[in-house]
N, C-alpha and C. Protein backbone atom coordinates (compact mmCIF):
# COMPACT_ATOMS: atom_id res chain seq x y z
N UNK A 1 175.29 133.51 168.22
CA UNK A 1 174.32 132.59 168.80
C UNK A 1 174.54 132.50 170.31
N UNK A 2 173.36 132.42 171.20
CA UNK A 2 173.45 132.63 172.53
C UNK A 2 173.76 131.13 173.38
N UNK A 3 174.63 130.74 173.92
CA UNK A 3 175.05 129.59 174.36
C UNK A 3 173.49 129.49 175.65
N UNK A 4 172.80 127.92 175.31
CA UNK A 4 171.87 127.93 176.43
C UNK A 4 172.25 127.74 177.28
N UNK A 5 172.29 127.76 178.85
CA UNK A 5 172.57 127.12 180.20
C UNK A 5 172.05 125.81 180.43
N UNK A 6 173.14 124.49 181.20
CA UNK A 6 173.43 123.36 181.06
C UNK A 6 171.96 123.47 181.87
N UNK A 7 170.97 122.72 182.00
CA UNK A 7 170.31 121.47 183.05
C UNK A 7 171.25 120.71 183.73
N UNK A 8 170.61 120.62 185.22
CA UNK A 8 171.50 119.23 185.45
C UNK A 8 170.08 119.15 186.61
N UNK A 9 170.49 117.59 186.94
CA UNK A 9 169.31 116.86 188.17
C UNK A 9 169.88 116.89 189.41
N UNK A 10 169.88 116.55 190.04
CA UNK A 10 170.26 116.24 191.52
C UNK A 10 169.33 116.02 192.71
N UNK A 11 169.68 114.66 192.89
CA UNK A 11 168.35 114.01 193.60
C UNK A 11 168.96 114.63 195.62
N UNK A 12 168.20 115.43 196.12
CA UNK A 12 168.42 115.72 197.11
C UNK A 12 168.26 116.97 197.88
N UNK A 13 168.89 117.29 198.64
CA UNK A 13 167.62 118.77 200.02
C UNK A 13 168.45 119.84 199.52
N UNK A 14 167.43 121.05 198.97
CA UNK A 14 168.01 121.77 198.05
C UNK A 14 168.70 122.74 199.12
N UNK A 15 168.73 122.76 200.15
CA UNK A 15 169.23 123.92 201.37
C UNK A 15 170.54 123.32 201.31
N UNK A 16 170.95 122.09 201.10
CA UNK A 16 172.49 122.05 200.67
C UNK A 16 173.26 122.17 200.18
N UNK A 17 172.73 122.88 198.86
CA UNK A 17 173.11 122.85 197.46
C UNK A 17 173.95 124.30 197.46
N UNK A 18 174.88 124.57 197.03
CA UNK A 18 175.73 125.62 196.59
C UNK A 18 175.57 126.19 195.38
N UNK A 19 174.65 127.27 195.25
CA UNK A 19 174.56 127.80 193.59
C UNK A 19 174.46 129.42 194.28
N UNK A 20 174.16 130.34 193.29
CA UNK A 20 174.28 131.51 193.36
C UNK A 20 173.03 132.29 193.92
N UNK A 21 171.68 131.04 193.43
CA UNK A 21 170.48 131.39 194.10
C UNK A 21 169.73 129.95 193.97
N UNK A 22 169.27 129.97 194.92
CA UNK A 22 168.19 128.87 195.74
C UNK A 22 166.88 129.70 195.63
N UNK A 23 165.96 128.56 194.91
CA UNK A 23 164.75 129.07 194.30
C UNK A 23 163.98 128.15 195.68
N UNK A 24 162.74 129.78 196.27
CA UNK A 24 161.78 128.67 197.33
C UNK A 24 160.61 128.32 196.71
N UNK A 25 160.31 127.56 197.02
CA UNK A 25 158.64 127.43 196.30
C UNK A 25 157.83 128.15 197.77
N UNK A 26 157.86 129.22 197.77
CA UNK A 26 157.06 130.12 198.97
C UNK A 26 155.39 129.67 199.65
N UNK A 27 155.15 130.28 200.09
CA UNK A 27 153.89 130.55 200.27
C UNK A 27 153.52 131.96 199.94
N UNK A 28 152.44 132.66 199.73
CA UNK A 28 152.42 133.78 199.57
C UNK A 28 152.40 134.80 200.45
N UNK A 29 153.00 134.35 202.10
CA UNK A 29 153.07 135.01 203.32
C UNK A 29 154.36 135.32 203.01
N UNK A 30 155.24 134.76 202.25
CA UNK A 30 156.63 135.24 202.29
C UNK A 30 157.20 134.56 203.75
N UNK A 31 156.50 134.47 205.06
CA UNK A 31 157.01 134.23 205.93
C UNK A 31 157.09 132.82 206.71
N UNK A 32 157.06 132.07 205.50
CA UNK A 32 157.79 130.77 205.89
C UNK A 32 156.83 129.86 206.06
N UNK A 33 156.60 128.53 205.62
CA UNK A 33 155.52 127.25 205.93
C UNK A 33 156.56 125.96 206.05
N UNK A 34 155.69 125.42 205.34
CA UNK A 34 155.90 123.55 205.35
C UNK A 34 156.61 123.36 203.99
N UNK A 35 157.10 122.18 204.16
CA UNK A 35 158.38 121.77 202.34
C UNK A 35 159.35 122.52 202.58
N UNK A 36 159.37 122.49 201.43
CA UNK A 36 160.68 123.16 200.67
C UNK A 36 161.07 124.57 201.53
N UNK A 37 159.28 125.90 201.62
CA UNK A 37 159.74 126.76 202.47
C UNK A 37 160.11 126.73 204.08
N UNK A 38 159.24 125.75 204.44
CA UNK A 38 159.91 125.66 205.76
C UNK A 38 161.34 125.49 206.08
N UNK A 39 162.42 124.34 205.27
CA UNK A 39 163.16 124.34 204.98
C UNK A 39 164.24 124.89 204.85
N UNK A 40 163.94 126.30 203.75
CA UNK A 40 164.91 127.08 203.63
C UNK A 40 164.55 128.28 204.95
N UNK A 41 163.90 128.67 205.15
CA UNK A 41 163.76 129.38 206.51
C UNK A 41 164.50 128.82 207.13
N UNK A 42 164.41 127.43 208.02
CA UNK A 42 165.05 127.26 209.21
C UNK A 42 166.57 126.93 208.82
N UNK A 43 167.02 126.32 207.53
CA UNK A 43 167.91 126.23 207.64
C UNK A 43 168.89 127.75 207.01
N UNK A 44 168.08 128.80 206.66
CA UNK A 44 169.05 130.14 206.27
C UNK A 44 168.97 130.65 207.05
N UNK A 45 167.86 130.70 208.29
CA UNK A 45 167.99 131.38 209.39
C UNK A 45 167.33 132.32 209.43
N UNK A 46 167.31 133.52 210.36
CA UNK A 46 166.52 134.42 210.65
C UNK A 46 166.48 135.46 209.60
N UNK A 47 167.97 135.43 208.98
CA UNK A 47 167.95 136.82 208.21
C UNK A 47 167.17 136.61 207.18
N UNK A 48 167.10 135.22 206.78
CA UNK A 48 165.73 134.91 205.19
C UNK A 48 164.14 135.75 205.88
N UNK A 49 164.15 135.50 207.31
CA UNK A 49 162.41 135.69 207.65
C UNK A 49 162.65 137.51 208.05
N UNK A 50 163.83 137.79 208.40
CA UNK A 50 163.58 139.47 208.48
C UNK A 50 163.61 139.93 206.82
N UNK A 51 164.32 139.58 206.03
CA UNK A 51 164.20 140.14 205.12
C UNK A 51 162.84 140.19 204.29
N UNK A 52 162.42 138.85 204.55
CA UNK A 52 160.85 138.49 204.29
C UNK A 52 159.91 139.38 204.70
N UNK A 53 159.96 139.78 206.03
CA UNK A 53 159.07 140.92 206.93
C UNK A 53 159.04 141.91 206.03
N UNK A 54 160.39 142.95 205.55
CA UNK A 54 160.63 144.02 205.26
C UNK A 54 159.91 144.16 203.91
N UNK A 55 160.16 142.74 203.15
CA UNK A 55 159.41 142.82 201.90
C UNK A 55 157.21 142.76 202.02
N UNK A 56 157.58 142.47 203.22
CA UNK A 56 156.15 142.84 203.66
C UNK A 56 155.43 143.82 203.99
N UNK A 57 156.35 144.61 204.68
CA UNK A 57 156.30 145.94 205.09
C UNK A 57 156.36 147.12 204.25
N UNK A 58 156.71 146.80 203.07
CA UNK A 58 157.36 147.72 202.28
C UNK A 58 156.02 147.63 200.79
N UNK A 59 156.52 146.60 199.88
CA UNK A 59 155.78 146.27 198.34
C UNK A 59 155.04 145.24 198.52
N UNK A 60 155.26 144.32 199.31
CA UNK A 60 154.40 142.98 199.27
C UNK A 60 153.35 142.97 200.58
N UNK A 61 152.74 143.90 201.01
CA UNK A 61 151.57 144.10 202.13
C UNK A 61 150.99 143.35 202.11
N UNK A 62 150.41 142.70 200.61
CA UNK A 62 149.11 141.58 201.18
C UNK A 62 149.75 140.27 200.53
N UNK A 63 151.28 140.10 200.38
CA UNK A 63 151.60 138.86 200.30
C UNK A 63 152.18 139.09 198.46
N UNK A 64 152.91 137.70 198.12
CA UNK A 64 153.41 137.98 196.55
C UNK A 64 152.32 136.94 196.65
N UNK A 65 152.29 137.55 195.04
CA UNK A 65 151.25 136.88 193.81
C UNK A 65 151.45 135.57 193.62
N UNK A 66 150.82 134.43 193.01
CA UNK A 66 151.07 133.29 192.62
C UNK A 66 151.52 133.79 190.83
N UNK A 67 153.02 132.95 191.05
CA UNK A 67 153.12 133.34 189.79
C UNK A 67 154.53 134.07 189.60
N UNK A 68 154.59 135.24 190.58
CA UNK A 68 155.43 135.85 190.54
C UNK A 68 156.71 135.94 191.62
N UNK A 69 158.20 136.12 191.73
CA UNK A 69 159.30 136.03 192.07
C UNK A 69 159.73 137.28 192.44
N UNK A 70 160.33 137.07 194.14
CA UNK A 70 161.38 137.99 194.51
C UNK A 70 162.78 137.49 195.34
N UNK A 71 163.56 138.49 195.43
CA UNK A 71 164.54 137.81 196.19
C UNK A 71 164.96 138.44 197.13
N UNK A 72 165.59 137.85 198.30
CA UNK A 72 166.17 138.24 199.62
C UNK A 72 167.18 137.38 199.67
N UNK A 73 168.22 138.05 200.63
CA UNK A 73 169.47 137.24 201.35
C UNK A 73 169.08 135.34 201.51
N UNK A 74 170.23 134.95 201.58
CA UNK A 74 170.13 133.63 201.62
C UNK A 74 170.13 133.12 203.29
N UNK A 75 170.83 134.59 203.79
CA UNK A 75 171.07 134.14 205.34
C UNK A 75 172.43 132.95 205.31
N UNK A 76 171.89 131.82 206.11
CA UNK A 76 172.89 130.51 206.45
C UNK A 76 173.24 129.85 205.26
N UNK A 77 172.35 129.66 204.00
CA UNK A 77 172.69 128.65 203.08
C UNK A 77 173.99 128.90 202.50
N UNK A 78 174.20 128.13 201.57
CA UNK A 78 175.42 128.39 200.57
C UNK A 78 175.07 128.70 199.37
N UNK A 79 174.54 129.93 199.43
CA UNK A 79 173.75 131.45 198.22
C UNK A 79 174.04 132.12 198.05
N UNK A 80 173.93 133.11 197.40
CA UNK A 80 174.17 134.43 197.17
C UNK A 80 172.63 134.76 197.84
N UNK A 81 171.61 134.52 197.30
CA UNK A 81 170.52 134.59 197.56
C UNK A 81 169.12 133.54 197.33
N UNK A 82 167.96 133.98 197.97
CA UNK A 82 167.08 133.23 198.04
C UNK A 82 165.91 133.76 196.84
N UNK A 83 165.66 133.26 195.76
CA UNK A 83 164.20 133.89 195.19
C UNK A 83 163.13 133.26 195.31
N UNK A 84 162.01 133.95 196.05
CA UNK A 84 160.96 133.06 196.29
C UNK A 84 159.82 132.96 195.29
N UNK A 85 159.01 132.21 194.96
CA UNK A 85 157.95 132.41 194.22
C UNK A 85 156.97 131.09 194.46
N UNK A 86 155.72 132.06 194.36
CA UNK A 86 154.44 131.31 194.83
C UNK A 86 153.94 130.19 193.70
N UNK A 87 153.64 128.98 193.85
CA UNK A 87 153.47 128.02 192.91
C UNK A 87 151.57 128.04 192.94
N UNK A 88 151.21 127.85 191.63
CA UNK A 88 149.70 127.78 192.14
C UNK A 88 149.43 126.11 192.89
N UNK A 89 148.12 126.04 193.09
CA UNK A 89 147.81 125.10 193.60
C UNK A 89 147.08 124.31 192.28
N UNK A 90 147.28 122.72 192.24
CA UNK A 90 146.99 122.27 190.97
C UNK A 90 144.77 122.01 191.26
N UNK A 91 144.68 122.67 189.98
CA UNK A 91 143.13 121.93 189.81
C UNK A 91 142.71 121.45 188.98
N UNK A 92 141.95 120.71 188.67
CA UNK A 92 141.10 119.61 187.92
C UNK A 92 140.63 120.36 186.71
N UNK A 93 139.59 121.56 187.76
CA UNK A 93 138.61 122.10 186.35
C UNK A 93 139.46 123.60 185.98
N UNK A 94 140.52 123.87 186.32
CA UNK A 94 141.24 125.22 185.96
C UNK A 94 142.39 124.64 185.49
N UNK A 95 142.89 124.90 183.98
CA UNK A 95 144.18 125.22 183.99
C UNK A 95 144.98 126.33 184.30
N UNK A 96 146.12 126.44 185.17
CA UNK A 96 146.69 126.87 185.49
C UNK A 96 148.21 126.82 185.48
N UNK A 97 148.57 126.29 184.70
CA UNK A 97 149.93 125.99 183.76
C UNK A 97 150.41 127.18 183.48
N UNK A 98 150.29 128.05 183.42
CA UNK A 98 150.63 129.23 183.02
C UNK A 98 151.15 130.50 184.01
N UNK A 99 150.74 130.48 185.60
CA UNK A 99 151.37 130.70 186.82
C UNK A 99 152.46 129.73 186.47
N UNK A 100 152.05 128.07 186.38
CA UNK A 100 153.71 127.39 187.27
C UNK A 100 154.37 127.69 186.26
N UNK A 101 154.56 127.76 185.16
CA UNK A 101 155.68 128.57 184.28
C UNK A 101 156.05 129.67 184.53
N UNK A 102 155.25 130.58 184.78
CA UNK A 102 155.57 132.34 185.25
C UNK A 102 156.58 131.83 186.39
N UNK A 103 156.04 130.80 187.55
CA UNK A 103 157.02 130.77 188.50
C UNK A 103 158.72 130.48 188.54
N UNK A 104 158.54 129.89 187.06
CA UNK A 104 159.99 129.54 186.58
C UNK A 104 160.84 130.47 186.04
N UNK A 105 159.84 131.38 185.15
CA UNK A 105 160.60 132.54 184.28
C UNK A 105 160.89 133.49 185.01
N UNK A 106 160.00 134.11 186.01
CA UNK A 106 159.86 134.98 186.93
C UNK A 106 161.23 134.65 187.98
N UNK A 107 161.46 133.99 188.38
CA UNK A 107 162.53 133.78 189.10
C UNK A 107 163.66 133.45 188.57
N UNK A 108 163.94 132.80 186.91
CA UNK A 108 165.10 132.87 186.04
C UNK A 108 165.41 134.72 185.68
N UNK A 109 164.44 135.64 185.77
CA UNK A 109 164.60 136.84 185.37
C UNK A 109 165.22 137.14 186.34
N UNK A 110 164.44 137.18 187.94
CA UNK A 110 165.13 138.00 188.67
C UNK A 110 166.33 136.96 189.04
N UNK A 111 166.90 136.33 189.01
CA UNK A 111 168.35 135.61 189.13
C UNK A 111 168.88 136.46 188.47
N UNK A 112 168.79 136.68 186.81
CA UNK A 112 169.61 137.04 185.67
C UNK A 112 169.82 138.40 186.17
N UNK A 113 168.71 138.89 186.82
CA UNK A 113 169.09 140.62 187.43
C UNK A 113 169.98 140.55 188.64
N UNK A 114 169.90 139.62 189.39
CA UNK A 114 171.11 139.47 190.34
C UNK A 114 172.60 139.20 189.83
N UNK A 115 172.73 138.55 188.73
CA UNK A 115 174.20 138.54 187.79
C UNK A 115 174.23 136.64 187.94
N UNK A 116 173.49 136.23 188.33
CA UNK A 116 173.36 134.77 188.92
C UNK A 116 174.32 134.28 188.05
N UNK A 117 174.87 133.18 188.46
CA UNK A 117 175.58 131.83 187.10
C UNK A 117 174.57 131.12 187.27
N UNK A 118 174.31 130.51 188.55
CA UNK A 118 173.87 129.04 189.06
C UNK A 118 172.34 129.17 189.59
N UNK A 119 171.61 128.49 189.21
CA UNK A 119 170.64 128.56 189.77
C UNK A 119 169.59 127.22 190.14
N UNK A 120 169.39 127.42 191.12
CA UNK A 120 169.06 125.46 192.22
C UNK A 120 167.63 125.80 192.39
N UNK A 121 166.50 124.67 191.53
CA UNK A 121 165.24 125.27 191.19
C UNK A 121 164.42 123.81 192.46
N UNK A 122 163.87 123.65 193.07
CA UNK A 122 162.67 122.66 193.64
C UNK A 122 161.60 122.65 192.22
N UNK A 123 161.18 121.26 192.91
CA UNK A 123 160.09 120.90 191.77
C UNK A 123 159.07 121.73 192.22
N UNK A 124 158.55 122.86 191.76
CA UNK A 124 157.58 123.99 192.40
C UNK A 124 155.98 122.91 192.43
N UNK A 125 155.30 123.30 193.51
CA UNK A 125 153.67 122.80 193.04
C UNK A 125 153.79 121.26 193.56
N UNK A 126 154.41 120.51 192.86
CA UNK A 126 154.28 118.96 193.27
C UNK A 126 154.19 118.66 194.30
N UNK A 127 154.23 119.08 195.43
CA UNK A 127 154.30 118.91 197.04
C UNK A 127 152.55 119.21 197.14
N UNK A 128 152.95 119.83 198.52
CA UNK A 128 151.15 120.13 199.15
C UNK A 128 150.45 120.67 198.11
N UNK A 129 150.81 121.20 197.29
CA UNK A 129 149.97 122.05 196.32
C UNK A 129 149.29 121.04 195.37
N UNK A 130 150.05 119.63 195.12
CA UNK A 130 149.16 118.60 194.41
C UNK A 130 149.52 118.84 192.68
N UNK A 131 150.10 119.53 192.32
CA UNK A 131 150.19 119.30 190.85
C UNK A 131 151.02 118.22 190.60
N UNK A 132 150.59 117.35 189.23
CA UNK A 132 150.91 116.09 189.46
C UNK A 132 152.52 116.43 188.52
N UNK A 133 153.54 115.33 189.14
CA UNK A 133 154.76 115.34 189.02
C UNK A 133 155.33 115.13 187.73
N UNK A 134 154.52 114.29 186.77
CA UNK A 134 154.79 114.42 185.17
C UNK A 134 154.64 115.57 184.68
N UNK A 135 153.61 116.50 184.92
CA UNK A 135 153.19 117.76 184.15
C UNK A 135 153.76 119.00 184.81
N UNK A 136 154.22 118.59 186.05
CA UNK A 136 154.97 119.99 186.83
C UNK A 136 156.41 119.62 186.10
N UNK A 137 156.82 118.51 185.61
CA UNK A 137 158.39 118.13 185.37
C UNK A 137 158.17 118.57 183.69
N UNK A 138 157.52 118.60 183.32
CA UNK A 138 157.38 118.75 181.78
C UNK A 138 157.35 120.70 181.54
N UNK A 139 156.43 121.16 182.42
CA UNK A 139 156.41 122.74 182.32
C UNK A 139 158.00 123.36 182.88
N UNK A 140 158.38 122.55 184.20
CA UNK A 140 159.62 122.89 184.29
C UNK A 140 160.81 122.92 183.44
N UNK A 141 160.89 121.92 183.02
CA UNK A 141 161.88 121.92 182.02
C UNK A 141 161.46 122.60 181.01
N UNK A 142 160.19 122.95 180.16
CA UNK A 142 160.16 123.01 178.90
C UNK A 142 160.66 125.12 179.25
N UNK A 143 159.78 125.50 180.55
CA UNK A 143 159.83 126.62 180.74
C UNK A 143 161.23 127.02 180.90
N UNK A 144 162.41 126.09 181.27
CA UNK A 144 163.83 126.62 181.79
C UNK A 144 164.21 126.51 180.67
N UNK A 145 164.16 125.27 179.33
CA UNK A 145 164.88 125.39 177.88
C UNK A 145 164.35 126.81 177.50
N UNK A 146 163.33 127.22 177.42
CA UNK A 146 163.02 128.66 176.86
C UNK A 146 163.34 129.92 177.31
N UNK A 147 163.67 130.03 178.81
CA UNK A 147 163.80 130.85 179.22
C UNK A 147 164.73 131.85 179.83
N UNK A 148 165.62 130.74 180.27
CA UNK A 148 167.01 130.62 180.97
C UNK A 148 168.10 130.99 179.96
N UNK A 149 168.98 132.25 180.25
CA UNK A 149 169.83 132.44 179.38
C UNK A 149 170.49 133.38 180.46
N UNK A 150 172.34 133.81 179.52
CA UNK A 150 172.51 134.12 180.04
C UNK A 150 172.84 135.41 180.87
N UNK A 151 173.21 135.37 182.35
CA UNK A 151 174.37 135.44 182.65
C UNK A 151 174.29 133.98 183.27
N UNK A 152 173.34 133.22 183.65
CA UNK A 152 173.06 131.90 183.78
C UNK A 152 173.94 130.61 183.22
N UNK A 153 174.73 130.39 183.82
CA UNK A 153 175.11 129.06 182.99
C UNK A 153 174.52 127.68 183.26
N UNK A 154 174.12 127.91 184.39
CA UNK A 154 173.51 126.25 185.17
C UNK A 154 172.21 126.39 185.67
N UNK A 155 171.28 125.92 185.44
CA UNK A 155 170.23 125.72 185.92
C UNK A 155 170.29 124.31 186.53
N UNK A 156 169.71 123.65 187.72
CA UNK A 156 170.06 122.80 188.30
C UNK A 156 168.71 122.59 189.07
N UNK A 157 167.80 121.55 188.79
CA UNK A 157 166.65 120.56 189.46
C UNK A 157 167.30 119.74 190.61
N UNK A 158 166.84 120.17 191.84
CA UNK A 158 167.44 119.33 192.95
C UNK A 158 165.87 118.76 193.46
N UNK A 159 165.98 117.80 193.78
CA UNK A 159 164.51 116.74 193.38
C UNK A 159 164.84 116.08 195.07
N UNK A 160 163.90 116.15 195.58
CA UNK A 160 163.68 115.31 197.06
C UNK A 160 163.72 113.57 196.93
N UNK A 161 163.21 113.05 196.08
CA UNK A 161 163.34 111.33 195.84
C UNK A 161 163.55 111.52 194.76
N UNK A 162 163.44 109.90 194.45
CA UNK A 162 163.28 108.72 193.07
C UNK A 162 162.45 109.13 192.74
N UNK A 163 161.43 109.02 192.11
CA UNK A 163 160.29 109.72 191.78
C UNK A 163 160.95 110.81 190.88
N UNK A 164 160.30 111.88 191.91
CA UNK A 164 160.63 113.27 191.53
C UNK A 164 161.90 113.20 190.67
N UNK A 165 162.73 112.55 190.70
CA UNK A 165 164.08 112.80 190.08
C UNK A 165 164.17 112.00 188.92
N UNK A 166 163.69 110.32 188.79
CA UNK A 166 162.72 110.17 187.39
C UNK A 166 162.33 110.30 186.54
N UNK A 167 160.76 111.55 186.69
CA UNK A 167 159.80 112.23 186.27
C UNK A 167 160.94 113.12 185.62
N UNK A 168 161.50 114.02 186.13
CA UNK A 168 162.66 115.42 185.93
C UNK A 168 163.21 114.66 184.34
N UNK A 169 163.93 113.97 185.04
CA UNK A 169 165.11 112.79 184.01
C UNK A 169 163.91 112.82 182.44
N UNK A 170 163.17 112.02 182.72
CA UNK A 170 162.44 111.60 181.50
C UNK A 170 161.61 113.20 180.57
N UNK A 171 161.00 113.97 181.57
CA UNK A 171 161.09 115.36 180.88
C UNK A 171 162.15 115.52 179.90
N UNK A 172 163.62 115.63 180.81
CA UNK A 172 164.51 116.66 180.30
C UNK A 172 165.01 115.40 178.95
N UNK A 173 165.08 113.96 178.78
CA UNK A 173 165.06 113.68 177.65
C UNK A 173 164.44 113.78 176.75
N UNK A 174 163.04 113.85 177.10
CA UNK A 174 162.15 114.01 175.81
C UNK A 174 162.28 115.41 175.07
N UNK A 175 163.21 116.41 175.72
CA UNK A 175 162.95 117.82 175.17
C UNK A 175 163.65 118.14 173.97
N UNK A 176 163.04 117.94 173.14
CA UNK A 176 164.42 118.51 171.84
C UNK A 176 164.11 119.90 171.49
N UNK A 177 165.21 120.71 171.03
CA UNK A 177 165.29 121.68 170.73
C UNK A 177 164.66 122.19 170.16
């Protein structure tokens, strides 16, 4: 039987966090915005935005997909590396639940291909993108109990407020096996 990897919460700025990979919630320029990505740009430094370029230059020409995960150097943080992935934007008359999950699995895969233990996820979408924070905390979690295995031992929600960290909390109790 396959031992699952722990959850844990942690209310606070995920560029501080020490795990093996720091998940961005990107833009699909790869080359850095507002939140979470602005964030890890300025605080990993230049080598996150050259490596970003190259992935531009190279496979990602017109930008990564919503949905889907890659990874580059962490630069300054305390990473092994950075995996970015594009969160959709939430709408009314589209479901689209099915990107912000890809965004979870997609970036638990490529961790697991990096040899990851640890992995430090942002609440993807809930920011500028507007998906509301109960249903982004419910796909998150339900998508990391399913998905996350190992070489993974920790998956780890680092949550900007009360709120956000809350919402996370009450997800990850309601989830039974």
């Amino acid at each position: 039987m396959t031992t699952r990897p722990t959850i844990t919460l942690v209310q606070g700025d995920i560029t501080e966090q020490h795990a093996d990979v720091l998940v961005n919630a990107a833009n699909s320029s790869l080359l850095g915005g507002g939140g979470v990505d602005g964030a890890i740009h300025r605080r990993g430094g230049p080598e996150i935005l050259a490596a970003c370029r190259d992935l531009r230059a190279s496979h990602y020409g017109k930008g990564l997909q919503t949905g889907q995960a890659v990874a580059t150097t962490a630069g300054r943080l305390r990473a092994e590396h950075v995996v970015h992935t594009v969160g959709p934007v939430w709408s009314r008359t589209e479901d689209r639940s099915a990107l912000l999950a890809s965004c979870y699995r997609e970036s638990l895969r490529v961790a697991s291909e990096l040899g990851a233990w640890t992995v430090a996820f942002p609440a993807i979408s809930t920011g500028i993108y507007g998906w509301p924070l109960d249903d982004g905390a419910r796909i998150a979690v339900r998508t990391v109990r399913e998905s996350a295995s190992p070489p993974i031992i920790e998956v780890r929600f680092v949550l900007y407020d009360e709120e956000a960290y809350a919402r996370f909390d009450e997800a990850l109790t309601a989830w039974t096996y």
